[in-house]
Protein backbone atom coordinates (compact mmCIF):
# COMPACT_ATOMS: atom_id res chain seq x y z
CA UNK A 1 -1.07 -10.75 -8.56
CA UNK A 2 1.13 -7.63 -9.08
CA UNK A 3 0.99 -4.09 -8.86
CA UNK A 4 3.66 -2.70 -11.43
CA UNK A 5 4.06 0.81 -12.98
CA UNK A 6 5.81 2.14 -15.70
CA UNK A 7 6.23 5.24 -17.25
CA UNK A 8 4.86 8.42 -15.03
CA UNK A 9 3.14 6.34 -12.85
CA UNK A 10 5.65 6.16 -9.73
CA UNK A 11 5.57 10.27 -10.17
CA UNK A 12 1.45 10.27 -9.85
CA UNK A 13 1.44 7.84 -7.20
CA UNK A 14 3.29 9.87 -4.94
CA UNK A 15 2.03 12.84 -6.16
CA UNK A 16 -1.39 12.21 -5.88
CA UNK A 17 -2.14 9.12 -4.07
CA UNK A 18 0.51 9.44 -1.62
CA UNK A 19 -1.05 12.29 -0.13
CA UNK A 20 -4.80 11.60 -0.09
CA UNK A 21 -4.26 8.08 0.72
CA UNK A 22 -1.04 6.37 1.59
CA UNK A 23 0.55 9.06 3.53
CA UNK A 24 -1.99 8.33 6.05
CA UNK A 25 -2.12 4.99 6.32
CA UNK A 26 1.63 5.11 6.82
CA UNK A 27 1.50 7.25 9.60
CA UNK A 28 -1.17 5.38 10.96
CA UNK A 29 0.83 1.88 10.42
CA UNK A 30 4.02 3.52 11.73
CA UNK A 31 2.18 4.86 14.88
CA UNK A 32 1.14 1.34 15.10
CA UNK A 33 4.32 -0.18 15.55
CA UNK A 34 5.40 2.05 18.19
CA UNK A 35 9.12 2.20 16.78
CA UNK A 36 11.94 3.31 19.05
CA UNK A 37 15.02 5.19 18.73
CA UNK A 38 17.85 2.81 16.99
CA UNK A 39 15.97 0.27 16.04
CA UNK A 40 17.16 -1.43 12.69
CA UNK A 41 13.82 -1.09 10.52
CA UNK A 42 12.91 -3.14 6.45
CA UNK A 43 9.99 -1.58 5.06
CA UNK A 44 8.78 -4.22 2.30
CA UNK A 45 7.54 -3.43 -0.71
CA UNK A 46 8.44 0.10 0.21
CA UNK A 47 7.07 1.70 -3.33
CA UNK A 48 8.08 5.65 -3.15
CA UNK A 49 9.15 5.06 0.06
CA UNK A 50 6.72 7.09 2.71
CA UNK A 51 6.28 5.05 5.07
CA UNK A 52 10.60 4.21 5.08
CA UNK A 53 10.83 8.09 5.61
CA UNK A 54 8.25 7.65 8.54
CA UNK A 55 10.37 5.10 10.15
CA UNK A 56 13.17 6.59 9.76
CA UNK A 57 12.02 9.53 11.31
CA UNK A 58 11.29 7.55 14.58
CA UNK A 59 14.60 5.41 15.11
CA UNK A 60 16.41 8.26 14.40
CA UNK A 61 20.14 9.10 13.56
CA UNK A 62 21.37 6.00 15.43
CA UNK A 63 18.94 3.61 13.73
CA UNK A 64 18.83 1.83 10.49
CA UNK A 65 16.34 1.87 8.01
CA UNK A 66 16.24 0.03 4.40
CA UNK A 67 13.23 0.01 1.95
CA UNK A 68 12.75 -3.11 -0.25
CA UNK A 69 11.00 -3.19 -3.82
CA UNK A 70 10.90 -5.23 -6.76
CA UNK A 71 9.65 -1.75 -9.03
CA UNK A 72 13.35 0.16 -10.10
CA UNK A 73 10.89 3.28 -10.72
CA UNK A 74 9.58 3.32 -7.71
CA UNK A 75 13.16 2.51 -6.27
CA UNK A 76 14.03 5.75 -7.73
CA UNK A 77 11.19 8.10 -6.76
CA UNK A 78 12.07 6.81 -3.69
CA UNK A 79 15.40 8.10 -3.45
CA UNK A 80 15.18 11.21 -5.02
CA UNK A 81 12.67 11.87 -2.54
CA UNK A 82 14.69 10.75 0.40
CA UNK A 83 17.05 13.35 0.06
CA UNK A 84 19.47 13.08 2.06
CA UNK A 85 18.29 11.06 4.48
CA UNK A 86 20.58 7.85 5.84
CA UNK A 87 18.35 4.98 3.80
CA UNK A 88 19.72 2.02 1.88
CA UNK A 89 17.28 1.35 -1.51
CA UNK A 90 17.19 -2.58 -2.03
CA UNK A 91 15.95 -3.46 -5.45
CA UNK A 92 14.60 -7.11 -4.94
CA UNK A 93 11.68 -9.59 -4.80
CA UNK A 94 10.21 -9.87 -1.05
CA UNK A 95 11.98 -13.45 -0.96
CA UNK A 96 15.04 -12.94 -2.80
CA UNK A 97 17.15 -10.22 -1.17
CA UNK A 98 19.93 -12.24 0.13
CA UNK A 99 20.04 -9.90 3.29
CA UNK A 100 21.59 -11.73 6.62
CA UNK A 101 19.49 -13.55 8.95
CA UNK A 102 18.43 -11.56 12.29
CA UNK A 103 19.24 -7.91 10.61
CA UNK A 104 15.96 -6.31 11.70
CA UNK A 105 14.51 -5.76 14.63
CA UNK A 106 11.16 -4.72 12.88
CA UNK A 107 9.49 -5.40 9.49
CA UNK A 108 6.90 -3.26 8.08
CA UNK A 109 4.61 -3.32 4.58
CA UNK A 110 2.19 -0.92 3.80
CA UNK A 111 -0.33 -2.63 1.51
CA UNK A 112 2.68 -5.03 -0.15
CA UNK A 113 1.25 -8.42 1.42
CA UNK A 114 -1.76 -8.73 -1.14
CA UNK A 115 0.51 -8.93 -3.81
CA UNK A 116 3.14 -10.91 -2.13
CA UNK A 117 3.41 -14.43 -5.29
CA UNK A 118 4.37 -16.99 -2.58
CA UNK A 119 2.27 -15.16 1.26
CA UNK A 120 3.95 -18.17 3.24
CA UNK A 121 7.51 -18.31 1.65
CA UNK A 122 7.75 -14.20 2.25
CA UNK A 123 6.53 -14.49 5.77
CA UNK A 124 9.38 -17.26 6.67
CA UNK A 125 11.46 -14.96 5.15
CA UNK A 126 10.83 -12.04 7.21
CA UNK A 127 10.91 -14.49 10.85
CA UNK A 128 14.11 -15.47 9.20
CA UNK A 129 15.18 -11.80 9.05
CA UNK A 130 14.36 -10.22 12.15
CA UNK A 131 15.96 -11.13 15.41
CA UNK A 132 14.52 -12.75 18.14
CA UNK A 133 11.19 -10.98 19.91
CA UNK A 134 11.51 -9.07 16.09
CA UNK A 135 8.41 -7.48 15.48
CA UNK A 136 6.29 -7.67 12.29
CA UNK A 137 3.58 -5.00 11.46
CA UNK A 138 1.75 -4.90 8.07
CA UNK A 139 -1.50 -3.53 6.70
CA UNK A 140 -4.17 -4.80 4.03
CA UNK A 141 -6.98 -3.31 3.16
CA UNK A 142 -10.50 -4.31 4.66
CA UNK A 143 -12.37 -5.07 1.37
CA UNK A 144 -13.65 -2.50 -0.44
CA UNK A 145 -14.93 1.56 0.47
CA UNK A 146 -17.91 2.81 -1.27
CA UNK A 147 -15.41 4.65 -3.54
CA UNK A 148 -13.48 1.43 -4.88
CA UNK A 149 -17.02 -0.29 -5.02
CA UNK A 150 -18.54 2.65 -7.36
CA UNK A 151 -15.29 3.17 -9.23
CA UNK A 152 -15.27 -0.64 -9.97
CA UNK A 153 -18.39 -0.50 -11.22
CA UNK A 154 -18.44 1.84 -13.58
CA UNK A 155 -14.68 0.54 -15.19
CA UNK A 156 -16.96 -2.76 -15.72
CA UNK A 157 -19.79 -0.74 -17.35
CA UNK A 158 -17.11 1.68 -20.02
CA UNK A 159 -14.35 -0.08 -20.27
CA UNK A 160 -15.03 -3.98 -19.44
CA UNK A 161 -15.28 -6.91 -16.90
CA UNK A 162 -11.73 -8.38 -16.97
CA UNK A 163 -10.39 -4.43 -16.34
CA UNK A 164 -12.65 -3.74 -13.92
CA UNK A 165 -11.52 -7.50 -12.48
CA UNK A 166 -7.63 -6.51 -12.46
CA UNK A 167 -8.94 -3.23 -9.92
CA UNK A 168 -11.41 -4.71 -8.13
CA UNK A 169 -8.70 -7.51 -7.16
CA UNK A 170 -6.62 -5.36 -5.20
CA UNK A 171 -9.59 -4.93 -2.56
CA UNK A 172 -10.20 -8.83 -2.02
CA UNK A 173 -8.21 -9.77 0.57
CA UNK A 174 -8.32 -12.61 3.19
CA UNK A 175 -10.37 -11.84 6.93
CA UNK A 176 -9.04 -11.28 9.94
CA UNK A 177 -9.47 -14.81 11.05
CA UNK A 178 -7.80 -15.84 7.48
CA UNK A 179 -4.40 -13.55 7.93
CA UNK A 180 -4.01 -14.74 11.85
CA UNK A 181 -3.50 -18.20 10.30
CA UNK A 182 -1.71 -17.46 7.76
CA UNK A 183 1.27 -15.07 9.88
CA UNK A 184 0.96 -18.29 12.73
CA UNK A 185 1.38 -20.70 10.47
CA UNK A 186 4.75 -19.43 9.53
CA UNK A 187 6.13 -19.53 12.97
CA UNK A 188 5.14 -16.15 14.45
CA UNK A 189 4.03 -15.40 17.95
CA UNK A 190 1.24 -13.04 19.76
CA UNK A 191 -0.68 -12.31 16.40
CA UNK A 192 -2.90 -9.82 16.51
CA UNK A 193 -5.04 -8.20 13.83
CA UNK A 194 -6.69 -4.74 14.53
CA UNK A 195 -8.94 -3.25 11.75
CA UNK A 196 -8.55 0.35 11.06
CA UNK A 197 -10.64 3.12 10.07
CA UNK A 198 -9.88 6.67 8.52
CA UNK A 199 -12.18 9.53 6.72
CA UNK A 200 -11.15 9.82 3.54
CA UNK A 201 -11.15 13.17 1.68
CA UNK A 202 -10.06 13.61 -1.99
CA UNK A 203 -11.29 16.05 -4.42
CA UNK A 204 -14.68 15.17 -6.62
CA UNK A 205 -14.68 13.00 -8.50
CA UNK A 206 -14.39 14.62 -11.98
CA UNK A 207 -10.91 15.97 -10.62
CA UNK A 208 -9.77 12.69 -8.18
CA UNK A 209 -11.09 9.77 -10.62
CA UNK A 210 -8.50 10.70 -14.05
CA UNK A 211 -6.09 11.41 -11.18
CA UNK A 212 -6.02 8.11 -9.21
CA UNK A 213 -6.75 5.80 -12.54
CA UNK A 214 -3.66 7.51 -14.30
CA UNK A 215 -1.79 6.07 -10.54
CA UNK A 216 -2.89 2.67 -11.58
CA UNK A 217 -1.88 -0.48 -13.61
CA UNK A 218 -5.20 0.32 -15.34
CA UNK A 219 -3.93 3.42 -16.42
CA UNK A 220 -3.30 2.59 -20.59
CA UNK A 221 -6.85 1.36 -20.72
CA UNK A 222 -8.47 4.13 -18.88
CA UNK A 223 -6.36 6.64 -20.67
CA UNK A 224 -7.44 4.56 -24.35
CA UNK A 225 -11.03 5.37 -24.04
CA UNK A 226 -12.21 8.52 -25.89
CA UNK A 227 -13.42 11.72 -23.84
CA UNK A 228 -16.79 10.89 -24.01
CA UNK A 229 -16.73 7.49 -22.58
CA UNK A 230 -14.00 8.50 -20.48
CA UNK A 231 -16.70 11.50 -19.14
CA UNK A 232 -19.88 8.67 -18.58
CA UNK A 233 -17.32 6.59 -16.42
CA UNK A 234 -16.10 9.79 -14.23
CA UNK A 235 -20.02 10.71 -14.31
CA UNK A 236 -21.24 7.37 -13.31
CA UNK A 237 -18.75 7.20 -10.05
CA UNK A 238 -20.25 11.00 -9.24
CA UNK A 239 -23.20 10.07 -9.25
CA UNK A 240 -23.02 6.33 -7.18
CA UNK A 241 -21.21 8.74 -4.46
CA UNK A 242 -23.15 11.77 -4.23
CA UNK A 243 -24.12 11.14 -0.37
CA UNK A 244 -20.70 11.47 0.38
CA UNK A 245 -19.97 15.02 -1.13
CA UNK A 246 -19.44 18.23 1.67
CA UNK A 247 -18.95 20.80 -0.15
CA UNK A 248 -16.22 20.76 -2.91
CA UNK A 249 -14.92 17.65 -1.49
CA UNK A 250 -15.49 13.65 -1.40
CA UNK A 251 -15.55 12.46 2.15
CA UNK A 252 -16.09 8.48 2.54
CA UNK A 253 -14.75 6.02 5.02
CA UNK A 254 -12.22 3.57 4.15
CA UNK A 255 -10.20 0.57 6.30
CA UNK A 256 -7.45 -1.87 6.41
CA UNK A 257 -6.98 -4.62 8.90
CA UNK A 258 -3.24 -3.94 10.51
CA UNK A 259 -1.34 -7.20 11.13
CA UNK A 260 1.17 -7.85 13.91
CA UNK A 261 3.31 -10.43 14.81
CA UNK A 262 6.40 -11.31 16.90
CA UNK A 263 9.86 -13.88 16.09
């Protein structure tokens, strides 16, 4: 599995999901790793690049940060929005970068590990990459909020099965029990795996559904239905979540599980 965009996707994502949902979790991921002051930092599957900003705003001038994608869009949202901050871009698959053994002393990825082709082949490659007592800190999401579950829903019902299949997908990941195997397996130490929780507050969802679907590899089909099946889907979600509405606002709870491990 995959999660590629094209066109003005990269530009949404950031624009829209970044904020309501990913900026968070990064700062909650980052927070989690407790980085320090020059520490040499690879944030995998890096996408526009938040959470590499975050990091590099904790190890400072005198630490090194690089962010790691396989999406050249993305790549280059990423460094527009860097500015002018001291980050190196790596265009790349998680397992093919070529990068010298021991150059990290921490590895992070927000959300990339679902989507990793080969889970135990990129998690050699990261104990391969960071030096010894390296750290390793990634999150996945904890199945699926009562958001995902009504959005998914109603794709099935107006668009169809195998759509709504391709979004629900990105919600089914492995248990706790399931990922502590998988990161010991590969030669990492003092696993740990910590679910998180955050309140989630987006606009309703006539305004945050066309939003987030145009941020998606859904996005053509969505964007092919005509307005009035386009309206029933948007109506359909409002109306699964309407016990989560305060005021002019959605407010649900969502998770991930947060993974840690040590070379």
């Amino acid at each position: 599995m995959t999660f590629q965009l094209d066109g003005n996707g990269p530009k949404i994502y950031e624009e829209v999901m970044v904020p309501l949902w990913f900026g968070r979790w990064a700062e909650a991921l980052v927070e989690k790793a407790s980085l320090c002051t020059s520490e040499r930092v690879l944030d995998v599957a890096c996408g526009t690049g938040v959470t590499t900003r975050l990091a590099k705003s904790k190890v400072g001038p005198s630490g090194k940060v690089d962010g790691l994608d396989i999406n050249a869009l993305m790549l280059a949202q990423a460094k527009d929005l860097a500015g002018d901050l001291d980050i190196q871009w790596i265009e790349s698959d998680v397992c093919g970068s070529g990068l010298p053994s021991g150059s990290y002393d921490v590895i992070l990825s927000q959300h990339g590990y679902h989507y990793f082709p080969d889970k135990p082949k990129a998690l050699s490659e990261f104990l391969r990459l960071l030096v010894p007592g390296g750290r390793l800190a990634f999150s996945i999401w904890y199945g699926h909020s009562p958001y995902t579950e009504a959005l998914c829903a109603a794709v099935a019902r107006h668009i169809s099965p195998e759509i709504a299949e391709k979004q629900r997908s990105q919600r089914q990941t492995p248990s706790a029990e399931e990922l502590k195997q998988q990161v010991e397996d590969q030669g990492f130490s003092d696993v740990a795996v910590q679910r998180q929780e955050l309140l989630i507050d987006v606009p309703l969802a006539p305004e945050f559904v066309p939003m987030h679907l145009a941020s998606m590899p859904i996005a053509g089909a969505f964007l092919a239905l005509n307005e009035n099946a386009r309206n029933a889907l948007i109506q359909e979600v409002a109306e699964q979540l309407d016990e989560f509405v305060a005021g002019d606002r959605l407010v649900y709870p969502d998770a991930v599980n947060v993974v840690e491990g040590r070379k």
